[in-house]
N, C-alpha and C. Protein backbone atom coordinates (compact mmCIF):
# COMPACT_ATOMS: atom_id res chain seq x y z
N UNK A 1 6.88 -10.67 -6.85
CA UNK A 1 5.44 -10.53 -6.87
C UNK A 1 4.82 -11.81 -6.32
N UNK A 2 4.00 -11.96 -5.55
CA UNK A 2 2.61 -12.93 -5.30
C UNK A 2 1.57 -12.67 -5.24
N UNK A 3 0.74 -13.44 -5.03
CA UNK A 3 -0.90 -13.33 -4.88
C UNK A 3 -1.29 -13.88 -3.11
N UNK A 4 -2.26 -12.33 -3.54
CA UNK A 4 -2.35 -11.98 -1.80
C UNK A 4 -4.26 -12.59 -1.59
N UNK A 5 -4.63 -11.90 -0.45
CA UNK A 5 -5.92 -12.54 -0.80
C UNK A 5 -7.17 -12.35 -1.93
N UNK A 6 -7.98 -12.80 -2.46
CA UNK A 6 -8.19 -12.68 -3.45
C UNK A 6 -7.99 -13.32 -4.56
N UNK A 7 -6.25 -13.76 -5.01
CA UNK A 7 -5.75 -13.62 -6.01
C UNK A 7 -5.50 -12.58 -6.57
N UNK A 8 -5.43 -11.38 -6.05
CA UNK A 8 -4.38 -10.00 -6.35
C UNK A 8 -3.24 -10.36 -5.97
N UNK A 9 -2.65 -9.64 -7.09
CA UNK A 9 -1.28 -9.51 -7.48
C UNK A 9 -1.01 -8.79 -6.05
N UNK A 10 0.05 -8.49 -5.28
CA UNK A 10 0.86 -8.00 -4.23
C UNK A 10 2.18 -8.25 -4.31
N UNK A 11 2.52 -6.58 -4.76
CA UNK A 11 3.72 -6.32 -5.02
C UNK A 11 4.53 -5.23 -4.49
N UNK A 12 6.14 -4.80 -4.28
CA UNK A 12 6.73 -3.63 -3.71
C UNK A 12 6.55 -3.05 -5.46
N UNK A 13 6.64 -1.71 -5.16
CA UNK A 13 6.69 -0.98 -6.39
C UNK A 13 7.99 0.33 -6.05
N UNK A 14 9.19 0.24 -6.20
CA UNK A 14 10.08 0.94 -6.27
C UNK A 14 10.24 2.00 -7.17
N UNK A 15 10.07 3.35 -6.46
CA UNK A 15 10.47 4.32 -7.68
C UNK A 15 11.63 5.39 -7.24
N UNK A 16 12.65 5.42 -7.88
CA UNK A 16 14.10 6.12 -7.58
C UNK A 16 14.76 5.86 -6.10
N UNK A 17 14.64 4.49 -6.24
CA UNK A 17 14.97 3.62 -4.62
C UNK A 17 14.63 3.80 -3.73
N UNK A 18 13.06 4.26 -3.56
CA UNK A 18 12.13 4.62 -2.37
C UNK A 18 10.42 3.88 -2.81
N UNK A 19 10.16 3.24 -1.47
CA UNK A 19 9.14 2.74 -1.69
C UNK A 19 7.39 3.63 -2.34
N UNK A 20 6.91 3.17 -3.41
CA UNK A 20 5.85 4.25 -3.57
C UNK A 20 5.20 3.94 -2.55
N UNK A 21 4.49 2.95 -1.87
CA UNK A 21 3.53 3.17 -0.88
C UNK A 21 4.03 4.36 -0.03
N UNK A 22 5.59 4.47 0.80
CA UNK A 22 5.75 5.26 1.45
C UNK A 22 5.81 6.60 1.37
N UNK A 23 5.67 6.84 -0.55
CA UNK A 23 5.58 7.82 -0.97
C UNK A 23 4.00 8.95 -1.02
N UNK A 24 3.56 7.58 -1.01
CA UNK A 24 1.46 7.72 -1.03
C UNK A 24 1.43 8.01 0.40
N UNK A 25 1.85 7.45 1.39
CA UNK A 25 1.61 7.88 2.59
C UNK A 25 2.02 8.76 3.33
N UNK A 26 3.21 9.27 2.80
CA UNK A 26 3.98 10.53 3.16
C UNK A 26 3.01 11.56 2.75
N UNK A 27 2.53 11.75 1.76
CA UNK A 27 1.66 12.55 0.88
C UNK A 27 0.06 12.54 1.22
N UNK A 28 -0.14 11.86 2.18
CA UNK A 28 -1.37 11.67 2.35
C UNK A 28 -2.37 11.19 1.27
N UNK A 29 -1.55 10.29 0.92
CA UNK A 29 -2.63 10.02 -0.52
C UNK A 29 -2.98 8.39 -0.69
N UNK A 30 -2.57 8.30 0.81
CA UNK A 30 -2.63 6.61 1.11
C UNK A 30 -2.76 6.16 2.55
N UNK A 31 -3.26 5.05 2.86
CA UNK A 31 -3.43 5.07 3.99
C UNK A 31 -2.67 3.44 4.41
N UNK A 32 -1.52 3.13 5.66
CA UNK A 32 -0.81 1.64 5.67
C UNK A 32 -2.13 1.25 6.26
N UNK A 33 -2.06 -0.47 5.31
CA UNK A 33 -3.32 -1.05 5.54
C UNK A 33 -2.13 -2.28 6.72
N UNK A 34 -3.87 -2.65 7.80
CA UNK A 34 -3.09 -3.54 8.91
C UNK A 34 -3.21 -4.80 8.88
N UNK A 35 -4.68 -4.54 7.93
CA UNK A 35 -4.91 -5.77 7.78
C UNK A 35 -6.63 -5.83 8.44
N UNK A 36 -6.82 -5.18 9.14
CA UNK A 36 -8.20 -4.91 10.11
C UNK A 36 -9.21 -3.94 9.32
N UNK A 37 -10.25 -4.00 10.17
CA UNK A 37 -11.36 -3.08 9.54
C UNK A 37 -10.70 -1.12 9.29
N UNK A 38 -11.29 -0.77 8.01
CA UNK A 38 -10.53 0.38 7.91
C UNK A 38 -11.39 1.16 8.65
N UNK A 39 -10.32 2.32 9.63
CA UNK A 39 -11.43 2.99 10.62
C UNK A 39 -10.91 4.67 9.89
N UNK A 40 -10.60 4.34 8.62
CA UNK A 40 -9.88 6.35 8.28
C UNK A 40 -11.37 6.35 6.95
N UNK A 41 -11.73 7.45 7.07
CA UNK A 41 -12.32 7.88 6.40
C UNK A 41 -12.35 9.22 5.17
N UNK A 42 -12.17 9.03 4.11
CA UNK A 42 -11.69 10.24 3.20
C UNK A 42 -12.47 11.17 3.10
């Protein structure tokens, strides 16, 4: 774990040896951030 900008916590979160983000994004229930202005809209 570290602290990202902000001082949020930024962390991998592993669930049954697969990444959840990739799980949120597979699922459409997440969007990979780039770092840039967000151009997706929900």
């Amino acid at each position: 774990m570290q602290r990202g900008n902000y001082f949020r916590v930024a962390s991998d979160v592993i669930v049954d040896g697969e990444s959840l983000a990739d799980i949120l994004i597979e699922a459409d229930m997440a969007i990979r951030y780039d770092g840039r202005k967000k151009t997706h809209k929900w």
